[in-house]
Protein backbone atom coordinates (compact mmCIF):
# COMPACT_ATOMS: atom_id res chain seq x y z
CA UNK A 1 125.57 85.54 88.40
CA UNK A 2 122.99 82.91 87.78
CA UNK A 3 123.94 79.25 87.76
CA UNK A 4 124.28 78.87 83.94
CA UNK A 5 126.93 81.88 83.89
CA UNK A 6 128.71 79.87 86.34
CA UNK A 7 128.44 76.41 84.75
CA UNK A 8 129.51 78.85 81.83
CA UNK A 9 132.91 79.57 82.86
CA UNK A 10 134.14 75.96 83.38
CA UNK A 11 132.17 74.61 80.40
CA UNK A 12 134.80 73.16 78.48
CA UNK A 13 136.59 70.92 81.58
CA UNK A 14 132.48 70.29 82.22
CA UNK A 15 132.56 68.82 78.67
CA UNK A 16 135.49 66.79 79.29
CA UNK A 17 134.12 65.35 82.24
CA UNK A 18 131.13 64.37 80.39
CA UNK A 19 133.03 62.90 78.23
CA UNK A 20 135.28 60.90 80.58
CA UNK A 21 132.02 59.77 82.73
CA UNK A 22 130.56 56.98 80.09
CA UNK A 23 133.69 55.69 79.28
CA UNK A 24 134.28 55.20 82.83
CA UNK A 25 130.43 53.60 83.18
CA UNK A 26 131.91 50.79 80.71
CA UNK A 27 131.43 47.33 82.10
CA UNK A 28 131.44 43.83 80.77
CA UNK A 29 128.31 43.72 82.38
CA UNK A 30 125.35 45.11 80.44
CA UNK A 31 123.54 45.85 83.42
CA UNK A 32 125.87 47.51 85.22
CA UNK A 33 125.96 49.64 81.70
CA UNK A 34 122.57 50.13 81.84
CA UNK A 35 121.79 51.24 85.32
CA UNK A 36 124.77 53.28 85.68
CA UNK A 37 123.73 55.56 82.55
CA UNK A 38 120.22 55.37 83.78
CA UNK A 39 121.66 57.05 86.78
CA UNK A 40 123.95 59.38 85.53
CA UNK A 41 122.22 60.91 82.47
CA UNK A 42 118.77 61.52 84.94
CA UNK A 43 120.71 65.21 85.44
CA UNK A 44 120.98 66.40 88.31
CA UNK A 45 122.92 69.93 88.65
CA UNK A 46 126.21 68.76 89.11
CA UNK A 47 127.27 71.07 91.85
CA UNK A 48 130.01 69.16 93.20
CA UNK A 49 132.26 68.22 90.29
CA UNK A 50 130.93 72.03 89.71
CA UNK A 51 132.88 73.46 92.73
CA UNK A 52 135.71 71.36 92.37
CA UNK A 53 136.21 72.63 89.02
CA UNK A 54 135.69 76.29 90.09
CA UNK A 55 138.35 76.07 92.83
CA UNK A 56 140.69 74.66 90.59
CA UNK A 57 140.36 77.36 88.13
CA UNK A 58 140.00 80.25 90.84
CA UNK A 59 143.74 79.35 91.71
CA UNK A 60 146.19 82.40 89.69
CA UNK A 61 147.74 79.65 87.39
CA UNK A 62 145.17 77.03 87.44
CA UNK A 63 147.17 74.02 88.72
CA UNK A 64 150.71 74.94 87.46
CA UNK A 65 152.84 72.34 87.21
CA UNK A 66 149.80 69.56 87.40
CA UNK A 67 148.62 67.02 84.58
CA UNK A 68 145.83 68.53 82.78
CA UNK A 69 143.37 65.41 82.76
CA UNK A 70 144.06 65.60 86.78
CA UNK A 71 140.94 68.04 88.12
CA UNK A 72 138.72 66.45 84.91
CA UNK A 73 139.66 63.35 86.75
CA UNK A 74 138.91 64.33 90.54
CA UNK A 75 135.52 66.09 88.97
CA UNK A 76 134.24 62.35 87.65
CA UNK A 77 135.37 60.90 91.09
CA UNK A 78 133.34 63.29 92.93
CA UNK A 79 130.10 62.54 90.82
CA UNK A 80 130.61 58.94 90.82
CA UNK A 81 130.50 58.99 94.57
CA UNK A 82 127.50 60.98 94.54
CA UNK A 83 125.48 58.89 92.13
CA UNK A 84 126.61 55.59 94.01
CA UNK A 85 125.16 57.64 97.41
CA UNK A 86 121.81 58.62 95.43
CA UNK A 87 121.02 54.89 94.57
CA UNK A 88 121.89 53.78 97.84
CA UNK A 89 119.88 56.23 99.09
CA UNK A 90 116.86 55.55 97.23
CA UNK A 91 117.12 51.42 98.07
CA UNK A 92 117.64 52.43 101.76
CA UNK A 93 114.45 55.11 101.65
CA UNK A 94 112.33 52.78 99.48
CA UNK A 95 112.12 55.81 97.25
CA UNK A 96 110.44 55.58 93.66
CA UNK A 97 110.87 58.78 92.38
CA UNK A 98 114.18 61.15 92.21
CA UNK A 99 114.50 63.99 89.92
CA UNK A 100 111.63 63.75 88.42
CA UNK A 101 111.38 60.32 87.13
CA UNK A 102 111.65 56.96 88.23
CA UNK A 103 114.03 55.79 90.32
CA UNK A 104 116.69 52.83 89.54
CA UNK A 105 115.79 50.91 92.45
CA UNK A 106 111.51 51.36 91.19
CA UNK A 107 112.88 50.13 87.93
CA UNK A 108 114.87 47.07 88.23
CA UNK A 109 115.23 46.29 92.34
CA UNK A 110 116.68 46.83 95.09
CA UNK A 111 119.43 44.26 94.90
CA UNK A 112 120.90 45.71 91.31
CA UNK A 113 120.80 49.29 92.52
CA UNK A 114 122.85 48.29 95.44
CA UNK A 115 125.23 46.57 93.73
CA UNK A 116 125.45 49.12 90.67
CA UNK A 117 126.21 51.36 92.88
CA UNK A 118 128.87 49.26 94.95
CA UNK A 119 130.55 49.63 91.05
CA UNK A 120 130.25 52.90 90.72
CA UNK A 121 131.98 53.39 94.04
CA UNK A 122 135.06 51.05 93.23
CA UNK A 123 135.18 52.48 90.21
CA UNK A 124 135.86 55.75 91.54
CA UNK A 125 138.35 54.40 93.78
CA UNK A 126 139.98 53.06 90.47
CA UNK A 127 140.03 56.53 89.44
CA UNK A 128 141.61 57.75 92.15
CA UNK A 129 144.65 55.39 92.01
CA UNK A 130 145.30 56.93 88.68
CA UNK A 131 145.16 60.02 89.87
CA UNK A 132 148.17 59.25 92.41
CA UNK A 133 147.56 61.88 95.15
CA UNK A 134 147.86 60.22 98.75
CA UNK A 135 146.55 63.28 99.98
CA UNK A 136 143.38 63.33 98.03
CA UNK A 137 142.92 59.45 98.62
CA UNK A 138 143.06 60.16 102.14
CA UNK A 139 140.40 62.94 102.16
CA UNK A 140 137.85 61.09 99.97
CA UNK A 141 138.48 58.10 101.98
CA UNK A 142 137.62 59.28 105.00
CA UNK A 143 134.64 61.34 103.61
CA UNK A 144 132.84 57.78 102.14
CA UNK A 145 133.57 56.70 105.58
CA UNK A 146 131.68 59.49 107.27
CA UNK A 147 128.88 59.59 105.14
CA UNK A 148 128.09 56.14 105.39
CA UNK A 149 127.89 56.21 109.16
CA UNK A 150 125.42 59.42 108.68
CA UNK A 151 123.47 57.42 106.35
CA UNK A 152 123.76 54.77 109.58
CA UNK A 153 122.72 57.91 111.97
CA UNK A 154 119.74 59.09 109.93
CA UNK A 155 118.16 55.23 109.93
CA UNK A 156 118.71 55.10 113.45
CA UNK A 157 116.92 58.49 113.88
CA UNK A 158 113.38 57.30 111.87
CA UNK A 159 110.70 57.93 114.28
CA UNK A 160 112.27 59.21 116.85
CA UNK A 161 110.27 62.66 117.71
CA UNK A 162 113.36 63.26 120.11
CA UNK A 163 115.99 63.92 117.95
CA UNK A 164 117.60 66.49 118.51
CA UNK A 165 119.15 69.79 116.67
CA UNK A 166 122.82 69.07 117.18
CA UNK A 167 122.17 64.93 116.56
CA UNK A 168 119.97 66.71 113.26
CA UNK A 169 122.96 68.62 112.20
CA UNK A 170 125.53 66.12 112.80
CA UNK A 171 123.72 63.87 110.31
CA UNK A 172 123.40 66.21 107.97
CA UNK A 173 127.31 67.35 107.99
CA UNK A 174 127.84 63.87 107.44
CA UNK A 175 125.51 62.34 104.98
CA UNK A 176 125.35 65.85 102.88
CA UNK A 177 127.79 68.62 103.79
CA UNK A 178 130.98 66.22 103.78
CA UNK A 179 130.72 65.38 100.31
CA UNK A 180 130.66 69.33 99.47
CA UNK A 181 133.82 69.37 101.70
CA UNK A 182 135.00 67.04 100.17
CA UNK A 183 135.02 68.12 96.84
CA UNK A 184 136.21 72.04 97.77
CA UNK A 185 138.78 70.07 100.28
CA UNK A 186 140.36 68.02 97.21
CA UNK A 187 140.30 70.62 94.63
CA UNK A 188 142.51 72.98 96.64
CA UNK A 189 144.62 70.26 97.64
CA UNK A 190 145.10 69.46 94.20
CA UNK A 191 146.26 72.87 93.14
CA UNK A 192 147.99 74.46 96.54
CA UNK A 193 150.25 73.56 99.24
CA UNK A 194 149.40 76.44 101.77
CA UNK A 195 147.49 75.18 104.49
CA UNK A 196 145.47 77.93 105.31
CA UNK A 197 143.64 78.54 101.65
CA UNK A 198 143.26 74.64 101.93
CA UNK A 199 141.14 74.80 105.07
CA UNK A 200 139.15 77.78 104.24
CA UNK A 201 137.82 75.74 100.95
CA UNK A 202 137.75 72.54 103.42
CA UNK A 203 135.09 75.06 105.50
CA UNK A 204 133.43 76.61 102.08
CA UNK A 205 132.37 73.05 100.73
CA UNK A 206 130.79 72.16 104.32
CA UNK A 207 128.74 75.32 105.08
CA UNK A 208 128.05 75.07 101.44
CA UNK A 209 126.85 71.69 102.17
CA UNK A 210 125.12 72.62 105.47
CA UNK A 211 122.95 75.35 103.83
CA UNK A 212 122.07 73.25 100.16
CA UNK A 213 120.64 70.28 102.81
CA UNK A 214 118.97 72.97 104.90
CA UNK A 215 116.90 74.29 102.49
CA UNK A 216 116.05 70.72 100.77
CA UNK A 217 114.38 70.18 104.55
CA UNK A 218 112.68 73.77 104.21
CA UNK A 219 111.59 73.14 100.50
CA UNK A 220 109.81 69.32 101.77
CA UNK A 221 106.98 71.67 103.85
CA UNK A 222 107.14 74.39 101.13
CA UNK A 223 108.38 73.89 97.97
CA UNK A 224 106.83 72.22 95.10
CA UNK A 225 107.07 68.96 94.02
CA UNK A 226 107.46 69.92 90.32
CA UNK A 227 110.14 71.42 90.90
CA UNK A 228 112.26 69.72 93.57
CA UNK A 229 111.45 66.48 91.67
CA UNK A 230 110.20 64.77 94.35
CA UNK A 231 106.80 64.72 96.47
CA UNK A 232 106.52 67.13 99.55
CA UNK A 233 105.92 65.03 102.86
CA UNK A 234 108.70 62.24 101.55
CA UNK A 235 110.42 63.15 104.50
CA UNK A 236 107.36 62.89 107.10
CA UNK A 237 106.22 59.52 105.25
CA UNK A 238 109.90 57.90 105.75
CA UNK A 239 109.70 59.00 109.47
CA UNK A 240 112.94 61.95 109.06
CA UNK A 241 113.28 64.15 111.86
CA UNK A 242 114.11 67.48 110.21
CA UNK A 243 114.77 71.02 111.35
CA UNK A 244 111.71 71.90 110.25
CA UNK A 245 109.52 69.42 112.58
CA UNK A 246 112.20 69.94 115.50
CA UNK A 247 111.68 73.77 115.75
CA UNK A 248 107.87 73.04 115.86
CA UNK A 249 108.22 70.01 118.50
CA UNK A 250 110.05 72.53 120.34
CA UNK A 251 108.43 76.07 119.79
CA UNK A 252 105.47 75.32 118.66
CA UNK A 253 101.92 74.95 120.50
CA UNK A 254 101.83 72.18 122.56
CA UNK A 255 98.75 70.90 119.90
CA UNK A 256 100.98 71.40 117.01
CA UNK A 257 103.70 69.34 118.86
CA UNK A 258 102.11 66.64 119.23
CA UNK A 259 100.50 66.64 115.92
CA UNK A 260 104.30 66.52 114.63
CA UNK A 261 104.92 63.01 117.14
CA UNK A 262 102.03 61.75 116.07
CA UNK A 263 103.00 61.86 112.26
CA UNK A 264 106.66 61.19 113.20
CA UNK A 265 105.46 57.81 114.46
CA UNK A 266 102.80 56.97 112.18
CA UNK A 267 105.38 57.39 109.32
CA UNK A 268 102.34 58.67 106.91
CA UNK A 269 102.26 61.97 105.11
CA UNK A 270 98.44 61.33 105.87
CA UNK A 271 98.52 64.47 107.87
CA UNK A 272 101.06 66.22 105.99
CA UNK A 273 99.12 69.25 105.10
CA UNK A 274 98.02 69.96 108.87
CA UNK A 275 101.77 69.57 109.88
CA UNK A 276 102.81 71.60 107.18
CA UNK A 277 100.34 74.54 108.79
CA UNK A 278 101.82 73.86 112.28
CA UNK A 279 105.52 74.19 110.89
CA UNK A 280 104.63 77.66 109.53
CA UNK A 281 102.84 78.75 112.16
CA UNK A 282 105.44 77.78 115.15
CA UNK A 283 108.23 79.41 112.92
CA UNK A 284 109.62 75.95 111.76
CA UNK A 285 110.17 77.46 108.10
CA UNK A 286 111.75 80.81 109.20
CA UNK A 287 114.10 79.11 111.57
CA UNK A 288 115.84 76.71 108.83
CA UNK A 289 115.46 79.72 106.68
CA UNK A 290 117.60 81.55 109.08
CA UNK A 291 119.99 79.18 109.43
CA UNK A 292 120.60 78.00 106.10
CA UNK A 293 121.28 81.67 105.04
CA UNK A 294 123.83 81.72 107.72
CA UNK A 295 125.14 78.85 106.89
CA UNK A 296 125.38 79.99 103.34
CA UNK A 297 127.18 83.87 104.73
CA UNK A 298 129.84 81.65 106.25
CA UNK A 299 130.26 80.14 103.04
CA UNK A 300 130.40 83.59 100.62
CA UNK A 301 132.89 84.15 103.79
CA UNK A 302 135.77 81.38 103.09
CA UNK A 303 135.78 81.89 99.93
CA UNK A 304 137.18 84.97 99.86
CA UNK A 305 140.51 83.59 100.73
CA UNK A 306 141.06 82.88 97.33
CA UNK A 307 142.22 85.77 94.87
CA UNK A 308 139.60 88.25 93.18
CA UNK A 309 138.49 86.47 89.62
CA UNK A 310 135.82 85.35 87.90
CA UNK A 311 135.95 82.01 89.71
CA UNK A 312 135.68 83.52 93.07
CA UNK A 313 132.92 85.08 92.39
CA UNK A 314 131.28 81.90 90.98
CA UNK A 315 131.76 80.21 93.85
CA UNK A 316 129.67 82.99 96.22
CA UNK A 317 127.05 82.99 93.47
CA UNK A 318 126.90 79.04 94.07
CA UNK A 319 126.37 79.93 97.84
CA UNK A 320 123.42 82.33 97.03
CA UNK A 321 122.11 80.09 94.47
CA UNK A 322 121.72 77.65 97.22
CA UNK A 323 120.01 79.74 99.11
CA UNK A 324 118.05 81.79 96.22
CA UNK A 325 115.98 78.06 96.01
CA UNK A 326 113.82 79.14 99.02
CA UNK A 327 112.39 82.24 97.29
């Protein structure tokens, strides 16, 4: 099932939330207007809102006894948080291109980026008080919580060449994988009371999570930058310790390790094409490789507690699609 098919079976709530997401963007302020569309119309595939949808849907009776606008509703919070995280990201990073284009922050500042998205996160928040799930609040609460002290963690990690795995993978549970649990967490709470379906989606939207950053870190010293939308060596220019570079610091030749320091500490992609030949050749690539598709198994693996349908399936094929990127 490729990802349009899946898109496809949820493509009329996905047209409702794309409905619901400028009216939400409305503001008395025309550049909060601006920026916020800028933002939010640059794409993007959507996965999150996408899994929350698909969980809702993969449920027998698709959220008996619930208000309809209610998962169209927890969809638009879920992308609103992850468009406020993208320009805070980019500020934080100093990054000027995202998706292919220009970033808000390379466009009109830092300062309005911040703040626009600052809005966008409230404005979620507003979202979720009409909504009027406790539960819910509580989840995606705590997960903005968490994922701002990652994004704390992974500054406080530039140029260190001694990072290591488990701090690595602790950052990225937080500042990627817990918004993917988030999303699976809340869209089973919002159609299920049975605890133990609830915590295997909690664990599908976090190895989910684990394996899409994964191979994001594999495609920076082999993918291409037409495609992923951004340039390869970002990561070794902004000083990120990846799994990539840690495997090779730690495997590697002791040359090619301290090739890696040496770039880690310069903060310059100057040397990015000799460090890309060291992480291939210690095994850097094959490792994340390796553990992204496990990541991704254990994935296909929770969601199997949910009821054979076309939705279940979707939401494997979203694991595998994760993972397919790395061909």
């Amino acid at each position: 099932m490729g990802l349009s098919a899946i898109f496809g079976l949820v493509e009329a709530d996905f047209e409702r939330v794309n409905r619901l997401i400028p009216r939400q963007l409305c503001s008395g302020v025309d550049l909060v207007e601006e920026i916020g569309r800028y933002i939010v119309e640059a794409g993007g595939k959507r996965l999150r809102p996408l899994i929350v949808l698909l969980i809702v849907r993969a449920f027998a009776k698709a959220y008996p006894g619930g208000r309809a606008d209610d998962p169209i509703r927890l969809a638009t919070i879920i992308e609103f948080l992850h468009t406020a995280t993208l320009l805070h990201d980019d500020v934080v990073d100093k990054s000027a291109r995202r998706r292919g284009r220009a970033t808000a922050n390379a466009l009109w500042g830092n300062a309005p980026s911040v703040l626009v998205g600052d809005f966008l996160y409230s404005r979620g928040f507003q979202l979720m008080v009409e909504l009027d799930n406790m539960d819910i609040m509580a989840i995606i609460s705590d997960a903005t919580n968490v994922i701002a002290e990652g994004e704390v963690m992974q500054l406080a990690n530039v140029g260190r060449a001694d990072v290591t795995e488990a701090e690595y993978l602790e950052v990225v549970r937080r500042k990627t994988a817990m918004l993917f649990q988030a999303a699976a967490h809340t869209g089973a709470v919002l159609c299920c009371d049975d605890p133990d379906p609830i915590d295997s989606l909690r664990r599908y939207g976090l190895h989910f999570g684990m394996a899409y950053q994964l191979v994001d870190d594999w495609l920076d010293y082999a993918g291409d930058g037409r495609v992923m939308g951004k340039n390869p060596g970002d990561d070794l220019a902004e000083g990120k310790v990846t799994l990539p570079l840690i495997h090779t610091m730690a495997h590697g030749r002791a040359t090619d390790g301290t090739l890696v320091r040496q770039a880690i500490a310069g903060r310059s992609a100057g040397d990015f094409a000799r460090v890309a030949d060291a992480v291939q050749r210690s095994g850097g690539l094959a490792y994340t490789k390796s553990r992204a598709l496990e990541a991704a198994d254990r994935a296909m693996e929770e969601a199997l507690v949910l009821p054979p349908s076309p939705y279940r399936d979707a939401l494997e094929a979203l694991a595998e699609f994760a993972v397919s990127r790395m061909a």
